[in-house]
PDB file of N, CA and C in Angstrom:
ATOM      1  N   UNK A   1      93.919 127.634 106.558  1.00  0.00           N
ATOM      2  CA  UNK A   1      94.578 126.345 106.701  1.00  0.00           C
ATOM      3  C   UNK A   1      93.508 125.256 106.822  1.00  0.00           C
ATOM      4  N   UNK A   2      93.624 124.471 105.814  1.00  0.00           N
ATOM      5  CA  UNK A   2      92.612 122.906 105.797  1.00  0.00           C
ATOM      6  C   UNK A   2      92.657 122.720 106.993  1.00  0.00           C
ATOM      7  N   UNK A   3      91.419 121.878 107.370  1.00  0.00           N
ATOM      8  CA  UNK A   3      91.859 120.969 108.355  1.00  0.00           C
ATOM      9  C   UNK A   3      92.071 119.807 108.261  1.00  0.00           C
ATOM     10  N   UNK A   4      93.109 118.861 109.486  1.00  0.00           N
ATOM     11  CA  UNK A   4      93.710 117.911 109.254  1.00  0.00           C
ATOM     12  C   UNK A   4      92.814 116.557 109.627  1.00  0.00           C
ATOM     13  N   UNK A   5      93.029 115.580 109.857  1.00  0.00           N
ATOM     14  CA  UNK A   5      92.640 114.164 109.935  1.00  0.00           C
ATOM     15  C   UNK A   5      91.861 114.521 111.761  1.00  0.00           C
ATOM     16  N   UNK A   6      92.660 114.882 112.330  1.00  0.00           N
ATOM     17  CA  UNK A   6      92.082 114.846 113.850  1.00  0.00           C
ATOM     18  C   UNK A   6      91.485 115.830 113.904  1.00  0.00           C
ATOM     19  N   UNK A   7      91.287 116.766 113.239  1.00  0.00           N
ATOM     20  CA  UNK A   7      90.627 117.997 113.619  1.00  0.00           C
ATOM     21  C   UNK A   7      89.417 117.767 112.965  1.00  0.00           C
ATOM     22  N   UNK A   8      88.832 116.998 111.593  1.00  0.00           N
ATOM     23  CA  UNK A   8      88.135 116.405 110.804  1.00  0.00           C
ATOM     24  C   UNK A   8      87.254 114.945 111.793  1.00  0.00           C
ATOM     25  N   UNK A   9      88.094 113.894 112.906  1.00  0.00           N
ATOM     26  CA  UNK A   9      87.632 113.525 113.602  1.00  0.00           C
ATOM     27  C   UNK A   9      86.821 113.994 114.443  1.00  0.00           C
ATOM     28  N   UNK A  10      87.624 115.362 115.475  1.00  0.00           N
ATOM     29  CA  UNK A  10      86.679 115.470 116.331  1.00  0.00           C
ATOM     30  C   UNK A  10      85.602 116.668 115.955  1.00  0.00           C
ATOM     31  N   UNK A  11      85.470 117.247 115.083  1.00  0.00           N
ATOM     32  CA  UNK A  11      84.459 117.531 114.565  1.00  0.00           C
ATOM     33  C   UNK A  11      83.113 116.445 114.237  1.00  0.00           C
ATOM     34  N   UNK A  12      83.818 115.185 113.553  1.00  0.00           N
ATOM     35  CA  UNK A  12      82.832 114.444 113.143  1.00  0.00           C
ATOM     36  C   UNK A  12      81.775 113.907 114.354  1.00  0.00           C
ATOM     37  N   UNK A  13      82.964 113.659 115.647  1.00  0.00           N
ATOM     38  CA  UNK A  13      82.041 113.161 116.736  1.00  0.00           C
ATOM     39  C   UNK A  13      81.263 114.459 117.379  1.00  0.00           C
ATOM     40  N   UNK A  14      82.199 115.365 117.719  1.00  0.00           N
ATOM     41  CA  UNK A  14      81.013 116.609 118.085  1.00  0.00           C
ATOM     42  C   UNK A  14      79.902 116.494 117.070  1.00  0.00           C
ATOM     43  N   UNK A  15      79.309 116.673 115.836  1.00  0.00           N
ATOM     44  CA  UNK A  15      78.563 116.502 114.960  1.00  0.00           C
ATOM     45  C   UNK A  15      77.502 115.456 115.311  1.00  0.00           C
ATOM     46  N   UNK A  16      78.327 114.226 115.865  1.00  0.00           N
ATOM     47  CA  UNK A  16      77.523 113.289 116.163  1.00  0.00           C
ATOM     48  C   UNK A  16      76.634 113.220 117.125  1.00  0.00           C
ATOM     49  N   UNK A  17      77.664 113.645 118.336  1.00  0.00           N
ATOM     50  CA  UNK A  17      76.892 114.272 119.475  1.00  0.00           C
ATOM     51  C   UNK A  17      75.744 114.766 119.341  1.00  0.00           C
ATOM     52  N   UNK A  18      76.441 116.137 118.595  1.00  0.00           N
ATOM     53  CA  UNK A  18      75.091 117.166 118.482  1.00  0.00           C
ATOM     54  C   UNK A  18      73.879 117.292 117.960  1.00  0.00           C
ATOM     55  N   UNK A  19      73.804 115.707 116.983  1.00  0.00           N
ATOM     56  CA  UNK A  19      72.807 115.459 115.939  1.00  0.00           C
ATOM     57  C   UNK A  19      71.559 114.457 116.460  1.00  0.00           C
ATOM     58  N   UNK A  20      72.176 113.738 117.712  1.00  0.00           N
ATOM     59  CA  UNK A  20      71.657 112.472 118.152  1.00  0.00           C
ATOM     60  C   UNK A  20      70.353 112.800 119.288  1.00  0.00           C
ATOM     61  N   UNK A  21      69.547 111.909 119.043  1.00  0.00           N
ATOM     62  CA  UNK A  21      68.414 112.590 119.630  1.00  0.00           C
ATOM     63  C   UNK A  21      67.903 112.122 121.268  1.00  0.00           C
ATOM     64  N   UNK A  22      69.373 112.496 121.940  1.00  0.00           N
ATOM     65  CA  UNK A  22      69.589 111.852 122.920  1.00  0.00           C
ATOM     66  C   UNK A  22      70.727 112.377 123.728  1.00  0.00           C
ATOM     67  N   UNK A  23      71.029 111.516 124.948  1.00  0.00           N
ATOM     68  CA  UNK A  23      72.297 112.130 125.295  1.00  0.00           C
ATOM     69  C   UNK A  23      73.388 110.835 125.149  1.00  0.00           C
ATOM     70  N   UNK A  24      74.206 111.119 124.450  1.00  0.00           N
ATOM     71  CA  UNK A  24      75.026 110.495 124.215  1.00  0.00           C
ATOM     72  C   UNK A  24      76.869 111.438 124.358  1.00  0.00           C
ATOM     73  N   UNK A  25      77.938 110.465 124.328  1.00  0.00           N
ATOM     74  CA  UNK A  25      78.948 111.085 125.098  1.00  0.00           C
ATOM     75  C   UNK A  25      79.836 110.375 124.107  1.00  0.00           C
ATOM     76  N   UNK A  26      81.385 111.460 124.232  1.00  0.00           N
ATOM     77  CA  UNK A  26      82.555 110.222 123.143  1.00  0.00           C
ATOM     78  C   UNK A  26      82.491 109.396 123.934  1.00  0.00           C
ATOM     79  N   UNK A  27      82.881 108.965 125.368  1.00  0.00           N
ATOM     80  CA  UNK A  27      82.617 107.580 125.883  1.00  0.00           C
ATOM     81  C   UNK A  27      81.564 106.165 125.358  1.00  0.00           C
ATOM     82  N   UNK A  28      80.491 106.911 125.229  1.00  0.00           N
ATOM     83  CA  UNK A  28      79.587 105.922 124.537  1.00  0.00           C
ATOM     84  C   UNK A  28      79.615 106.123 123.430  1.00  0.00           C
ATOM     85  N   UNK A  29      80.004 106.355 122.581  1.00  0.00           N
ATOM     86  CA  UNK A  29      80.857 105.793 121.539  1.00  0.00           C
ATOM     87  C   UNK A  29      81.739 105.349 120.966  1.00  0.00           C
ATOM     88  N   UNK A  30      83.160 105.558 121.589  1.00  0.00           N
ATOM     89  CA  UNK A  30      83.925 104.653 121.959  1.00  0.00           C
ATOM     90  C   UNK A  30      83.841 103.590 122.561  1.00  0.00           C
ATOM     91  N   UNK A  31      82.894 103.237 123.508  1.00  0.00           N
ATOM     92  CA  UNK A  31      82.807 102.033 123.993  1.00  0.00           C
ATOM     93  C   UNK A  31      82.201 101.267 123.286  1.00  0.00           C
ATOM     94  N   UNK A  32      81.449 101.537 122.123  1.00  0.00           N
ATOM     95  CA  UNK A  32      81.031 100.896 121.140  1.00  0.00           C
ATOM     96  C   UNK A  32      81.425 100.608 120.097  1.00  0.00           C
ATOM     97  N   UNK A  33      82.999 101.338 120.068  1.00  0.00           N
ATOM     98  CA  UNK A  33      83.830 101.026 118.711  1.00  0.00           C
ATOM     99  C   UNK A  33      83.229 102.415 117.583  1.00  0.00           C
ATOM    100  N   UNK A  34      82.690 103.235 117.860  1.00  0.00           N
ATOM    101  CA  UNK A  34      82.470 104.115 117.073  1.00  0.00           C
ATOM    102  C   UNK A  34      81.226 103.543 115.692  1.00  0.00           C
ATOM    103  N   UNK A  35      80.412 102.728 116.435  1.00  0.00           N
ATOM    104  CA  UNK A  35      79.290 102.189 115.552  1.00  0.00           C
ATOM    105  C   UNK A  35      78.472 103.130 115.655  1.00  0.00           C
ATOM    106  N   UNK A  36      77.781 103.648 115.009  1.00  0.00           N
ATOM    107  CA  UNK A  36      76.497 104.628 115.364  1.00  0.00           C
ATOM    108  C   UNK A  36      74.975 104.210 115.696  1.00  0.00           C
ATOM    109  N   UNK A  37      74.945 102.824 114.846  1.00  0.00           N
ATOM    110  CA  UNK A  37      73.818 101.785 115.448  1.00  0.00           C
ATOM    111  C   UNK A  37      73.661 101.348 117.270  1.00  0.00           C
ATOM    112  N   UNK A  38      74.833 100.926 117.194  1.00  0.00           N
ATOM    113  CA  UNK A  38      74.615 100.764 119.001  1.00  0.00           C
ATOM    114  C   UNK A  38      74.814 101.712 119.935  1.00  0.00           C
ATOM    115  N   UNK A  39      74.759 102.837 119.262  1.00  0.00           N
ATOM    116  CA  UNK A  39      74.154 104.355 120.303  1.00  0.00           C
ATOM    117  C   UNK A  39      73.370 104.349 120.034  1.00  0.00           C
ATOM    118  N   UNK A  40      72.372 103.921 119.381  1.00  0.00           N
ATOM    119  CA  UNK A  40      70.651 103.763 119.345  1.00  0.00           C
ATOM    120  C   UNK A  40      70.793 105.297 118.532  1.00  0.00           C
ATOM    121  N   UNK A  41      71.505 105.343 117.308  1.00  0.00           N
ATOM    122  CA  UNK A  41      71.198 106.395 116.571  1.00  0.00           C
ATOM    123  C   UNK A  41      70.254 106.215 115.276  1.00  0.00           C
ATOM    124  N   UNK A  42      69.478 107.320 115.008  1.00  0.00           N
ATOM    125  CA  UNK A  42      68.063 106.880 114.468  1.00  0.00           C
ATOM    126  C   UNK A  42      68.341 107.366 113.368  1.00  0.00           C
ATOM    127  N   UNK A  43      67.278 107.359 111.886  1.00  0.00           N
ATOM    128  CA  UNK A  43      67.553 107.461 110.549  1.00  0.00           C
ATOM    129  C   UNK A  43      67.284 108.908 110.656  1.00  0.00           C
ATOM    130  N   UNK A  44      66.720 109.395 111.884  1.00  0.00           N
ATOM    131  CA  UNK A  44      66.492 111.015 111.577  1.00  0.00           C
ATOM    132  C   UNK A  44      67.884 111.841 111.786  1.00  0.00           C
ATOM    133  N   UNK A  45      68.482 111.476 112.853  1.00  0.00           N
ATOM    134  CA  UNK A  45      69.818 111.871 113.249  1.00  0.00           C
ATOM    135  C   UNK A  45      71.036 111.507 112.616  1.00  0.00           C
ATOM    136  N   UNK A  46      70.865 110.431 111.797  1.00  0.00           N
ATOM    137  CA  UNK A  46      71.484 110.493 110.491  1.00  0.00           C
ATOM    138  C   UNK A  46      71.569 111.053 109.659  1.00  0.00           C
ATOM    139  N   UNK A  47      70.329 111.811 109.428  1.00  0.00           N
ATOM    140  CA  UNK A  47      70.044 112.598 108.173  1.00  0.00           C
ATOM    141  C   UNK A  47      71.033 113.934 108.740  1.00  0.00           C
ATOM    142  N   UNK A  48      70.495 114.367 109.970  1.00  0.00           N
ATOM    143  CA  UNK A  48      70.720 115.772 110.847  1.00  0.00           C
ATOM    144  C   UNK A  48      72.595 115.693 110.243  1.00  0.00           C
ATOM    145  N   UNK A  49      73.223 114.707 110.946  1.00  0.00           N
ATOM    146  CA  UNK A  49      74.440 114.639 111.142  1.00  0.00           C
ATOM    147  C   UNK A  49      75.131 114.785 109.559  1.00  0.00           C
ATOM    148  N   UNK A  50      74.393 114.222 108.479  1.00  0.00           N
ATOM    149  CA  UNK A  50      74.718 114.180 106.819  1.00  0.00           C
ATOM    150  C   UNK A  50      74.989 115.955 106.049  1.00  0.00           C
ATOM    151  N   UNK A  51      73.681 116.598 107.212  1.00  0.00           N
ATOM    152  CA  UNK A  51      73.444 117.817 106.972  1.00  0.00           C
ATOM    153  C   UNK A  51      74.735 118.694 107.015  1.00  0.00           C
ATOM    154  N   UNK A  52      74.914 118.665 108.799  1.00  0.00           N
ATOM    155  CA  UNK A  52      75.976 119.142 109.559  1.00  0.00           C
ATOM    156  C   UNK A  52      77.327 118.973 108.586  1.00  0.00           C
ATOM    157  N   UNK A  53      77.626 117.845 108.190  1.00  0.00           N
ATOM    158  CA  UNK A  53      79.183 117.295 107.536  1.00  0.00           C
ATOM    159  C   UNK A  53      78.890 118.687 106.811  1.00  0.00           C
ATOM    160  N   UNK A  54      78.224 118.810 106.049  1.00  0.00           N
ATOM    161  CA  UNK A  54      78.029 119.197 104.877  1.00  0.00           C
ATOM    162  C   UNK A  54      78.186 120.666 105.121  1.00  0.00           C
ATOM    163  N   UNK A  55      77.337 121.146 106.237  1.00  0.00           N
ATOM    164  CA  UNK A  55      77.400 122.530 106.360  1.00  0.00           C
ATOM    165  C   UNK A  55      78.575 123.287 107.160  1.00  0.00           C
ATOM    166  N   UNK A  56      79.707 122.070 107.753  1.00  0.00           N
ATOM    167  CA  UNK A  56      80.662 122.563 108.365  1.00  0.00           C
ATOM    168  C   UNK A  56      81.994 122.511 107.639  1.00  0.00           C
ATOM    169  N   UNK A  57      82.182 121.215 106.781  1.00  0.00           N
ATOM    170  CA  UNK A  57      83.065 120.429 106.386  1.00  0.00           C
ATOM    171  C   UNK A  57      83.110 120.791 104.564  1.00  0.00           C
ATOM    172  N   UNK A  58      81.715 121.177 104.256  1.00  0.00           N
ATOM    173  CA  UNK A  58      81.734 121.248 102.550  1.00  0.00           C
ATOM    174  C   UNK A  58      82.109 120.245 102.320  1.00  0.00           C
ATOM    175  N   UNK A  59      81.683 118.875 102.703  1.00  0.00           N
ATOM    176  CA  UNK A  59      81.502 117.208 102.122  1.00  0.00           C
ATOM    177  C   UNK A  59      80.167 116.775 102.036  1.00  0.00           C
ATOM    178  N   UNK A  60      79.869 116.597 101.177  1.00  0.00           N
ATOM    179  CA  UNK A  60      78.573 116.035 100.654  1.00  0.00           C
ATOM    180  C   UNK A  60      78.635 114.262 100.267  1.00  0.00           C
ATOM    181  N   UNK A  61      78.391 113.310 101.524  1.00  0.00           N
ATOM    182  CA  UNK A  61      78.054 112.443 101.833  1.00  0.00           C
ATOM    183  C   UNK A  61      76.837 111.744 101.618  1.00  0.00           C
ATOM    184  N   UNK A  62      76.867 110.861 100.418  1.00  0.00           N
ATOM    185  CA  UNK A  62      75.804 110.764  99.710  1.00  0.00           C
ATOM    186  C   UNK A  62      75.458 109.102 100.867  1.00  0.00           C
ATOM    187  N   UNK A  63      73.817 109.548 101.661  1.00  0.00           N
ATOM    188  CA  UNK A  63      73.979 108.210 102.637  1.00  0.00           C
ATOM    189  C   UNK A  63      73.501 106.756 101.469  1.00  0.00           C
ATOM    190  N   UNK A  64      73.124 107.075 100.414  1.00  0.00           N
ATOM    191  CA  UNK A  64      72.842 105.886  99.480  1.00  0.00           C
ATOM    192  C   UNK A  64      74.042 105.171  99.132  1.00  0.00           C
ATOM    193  N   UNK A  65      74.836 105.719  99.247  1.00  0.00           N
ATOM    194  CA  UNK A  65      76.281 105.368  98.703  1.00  0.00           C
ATOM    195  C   UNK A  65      77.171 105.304  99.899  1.00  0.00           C
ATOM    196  N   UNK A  66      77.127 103.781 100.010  1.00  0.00           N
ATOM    197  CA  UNK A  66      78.239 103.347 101.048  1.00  0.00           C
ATOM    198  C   UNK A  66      77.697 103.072 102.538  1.00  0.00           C
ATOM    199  N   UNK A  67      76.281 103.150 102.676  1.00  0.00           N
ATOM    200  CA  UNK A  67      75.702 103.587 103.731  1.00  0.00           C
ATOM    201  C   UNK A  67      76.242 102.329 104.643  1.00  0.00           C
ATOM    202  N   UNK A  68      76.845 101.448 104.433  1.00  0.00           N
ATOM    203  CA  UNK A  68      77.624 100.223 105.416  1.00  0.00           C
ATOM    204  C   UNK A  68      78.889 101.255 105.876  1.00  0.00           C
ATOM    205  N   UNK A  69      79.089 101.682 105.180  1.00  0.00           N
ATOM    206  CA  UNK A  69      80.847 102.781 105.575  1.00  0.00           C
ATOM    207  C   UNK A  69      80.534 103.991 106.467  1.00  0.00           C
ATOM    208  N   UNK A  70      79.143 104.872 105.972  1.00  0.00           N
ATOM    209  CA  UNK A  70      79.088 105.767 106.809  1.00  0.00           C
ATOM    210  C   UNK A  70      78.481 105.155 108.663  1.00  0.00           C
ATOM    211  N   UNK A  71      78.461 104.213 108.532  1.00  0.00           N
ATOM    212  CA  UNK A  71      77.752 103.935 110.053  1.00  0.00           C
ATOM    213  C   UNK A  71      78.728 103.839 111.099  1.00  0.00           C
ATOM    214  N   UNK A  72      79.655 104.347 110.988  1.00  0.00           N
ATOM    215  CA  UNK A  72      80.692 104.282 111.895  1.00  0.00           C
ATOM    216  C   UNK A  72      81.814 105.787 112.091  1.00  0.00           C
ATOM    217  N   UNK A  73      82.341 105.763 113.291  1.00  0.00           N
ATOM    218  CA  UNK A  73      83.056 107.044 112.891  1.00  0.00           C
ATOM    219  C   UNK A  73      84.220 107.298 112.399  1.00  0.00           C
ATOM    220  N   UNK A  74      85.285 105.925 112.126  1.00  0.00           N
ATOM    221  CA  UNK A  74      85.928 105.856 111.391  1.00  0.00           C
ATOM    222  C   UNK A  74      85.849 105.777 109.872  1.00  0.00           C
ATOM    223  N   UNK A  75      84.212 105.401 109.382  1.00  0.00           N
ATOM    224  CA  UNK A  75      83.925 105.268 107.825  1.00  0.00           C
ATOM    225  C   UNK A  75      83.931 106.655 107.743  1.00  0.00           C
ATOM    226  N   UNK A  76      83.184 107.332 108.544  1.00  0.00           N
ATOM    227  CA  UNK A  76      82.510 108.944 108.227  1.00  0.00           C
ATOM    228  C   UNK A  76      83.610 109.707 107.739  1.00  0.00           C
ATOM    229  N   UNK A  77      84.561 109.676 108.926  1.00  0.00           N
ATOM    230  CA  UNK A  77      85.707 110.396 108.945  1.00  0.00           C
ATOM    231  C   UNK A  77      86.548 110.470 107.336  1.00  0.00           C
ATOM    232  N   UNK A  78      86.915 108.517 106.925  1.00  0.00           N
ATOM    233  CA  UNK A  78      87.261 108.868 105.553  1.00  0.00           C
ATOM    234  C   UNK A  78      86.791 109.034 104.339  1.00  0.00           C
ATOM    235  N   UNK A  79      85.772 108.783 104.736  1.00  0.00           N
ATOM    236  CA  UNK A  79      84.107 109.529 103.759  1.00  0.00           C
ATOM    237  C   UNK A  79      84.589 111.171 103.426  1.00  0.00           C
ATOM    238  N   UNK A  80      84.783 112.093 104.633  1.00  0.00           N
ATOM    239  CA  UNK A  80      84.853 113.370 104.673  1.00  0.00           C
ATOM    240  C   UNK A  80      86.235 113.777 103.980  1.00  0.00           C
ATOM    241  N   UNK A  81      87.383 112.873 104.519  1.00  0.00           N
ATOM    242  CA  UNK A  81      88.710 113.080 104.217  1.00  0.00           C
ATOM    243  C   UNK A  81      88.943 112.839 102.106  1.00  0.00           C
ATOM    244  N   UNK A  82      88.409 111.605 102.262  1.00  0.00           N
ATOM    245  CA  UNK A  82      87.716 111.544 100.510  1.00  0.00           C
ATOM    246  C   UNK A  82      87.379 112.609  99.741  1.00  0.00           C
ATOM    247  N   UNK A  83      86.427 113.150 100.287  1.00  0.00           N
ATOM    248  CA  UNK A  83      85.624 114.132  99.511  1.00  0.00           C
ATOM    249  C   UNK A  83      86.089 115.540  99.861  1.00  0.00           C
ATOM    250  N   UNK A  84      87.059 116.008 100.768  1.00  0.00           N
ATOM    251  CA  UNK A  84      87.881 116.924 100.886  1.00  0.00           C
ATOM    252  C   UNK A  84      89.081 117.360  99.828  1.00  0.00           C
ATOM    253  N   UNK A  85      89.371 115.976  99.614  1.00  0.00           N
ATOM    254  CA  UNK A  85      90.368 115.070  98.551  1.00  0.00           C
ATOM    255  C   UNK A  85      91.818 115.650  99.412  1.00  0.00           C
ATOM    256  N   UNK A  86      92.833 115.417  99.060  1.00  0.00           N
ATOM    257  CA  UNK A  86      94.219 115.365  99.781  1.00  0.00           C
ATOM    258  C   UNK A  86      94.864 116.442 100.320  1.00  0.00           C
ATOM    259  N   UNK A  87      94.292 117.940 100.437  1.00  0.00           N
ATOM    260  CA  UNK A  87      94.251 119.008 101.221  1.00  0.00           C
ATOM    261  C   UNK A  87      94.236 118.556 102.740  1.00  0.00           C
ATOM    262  N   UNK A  88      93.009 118.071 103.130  1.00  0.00           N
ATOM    263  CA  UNK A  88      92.834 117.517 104.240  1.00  0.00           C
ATOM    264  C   UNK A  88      93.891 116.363 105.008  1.00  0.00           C
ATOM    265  N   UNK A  89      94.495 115.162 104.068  1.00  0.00           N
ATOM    266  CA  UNK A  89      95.217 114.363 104.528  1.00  0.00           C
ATOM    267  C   UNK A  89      96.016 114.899 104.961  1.00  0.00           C
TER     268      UNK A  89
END
């Protein structure tokens, strides 16, 4: 069974979590609106987290393409849901 929109979310933030080279929490990211810039997330942990989508999700998130959309966890999310294509929705 695909997974769905929320299950595709909280994967994305665990991912995020787990990629960031720091300690960071869903709180602090939510309190930031789900920006990934103002968690002081770095171009390396970007890369990490691009990896992860990829190796959990089988979405290949190209960061050249769109990289204003992926900086957030609502872009990511329909970045992933996109490239899943409508299984996932």
């Amino acid at each position: 069974m695909p997974a769905g929109p929320q299950q595709i979310r909280e994967g994305v933030i665990r991912l995020i979590i787990s990629s960031h080279e720091g300690d960071i929490s869903v709180s602090d990211i939510e309190a930031h609106g789900g920006v990934l810039e103002a968690v002081n997330y770095t171009s390396l942990s970007y890369i990490r987290l691009l990896d992860a989508i990829e190796n959990e999700f089988g979405a290949y998130l190209d960061a050249d393409e769109g990289a204003e959309a992926l900086g957030t966890v609502d872009g990511i999310v329909a970045a992933v849901l996109t490239e899943l294509g409508s299984d996932a929705a």
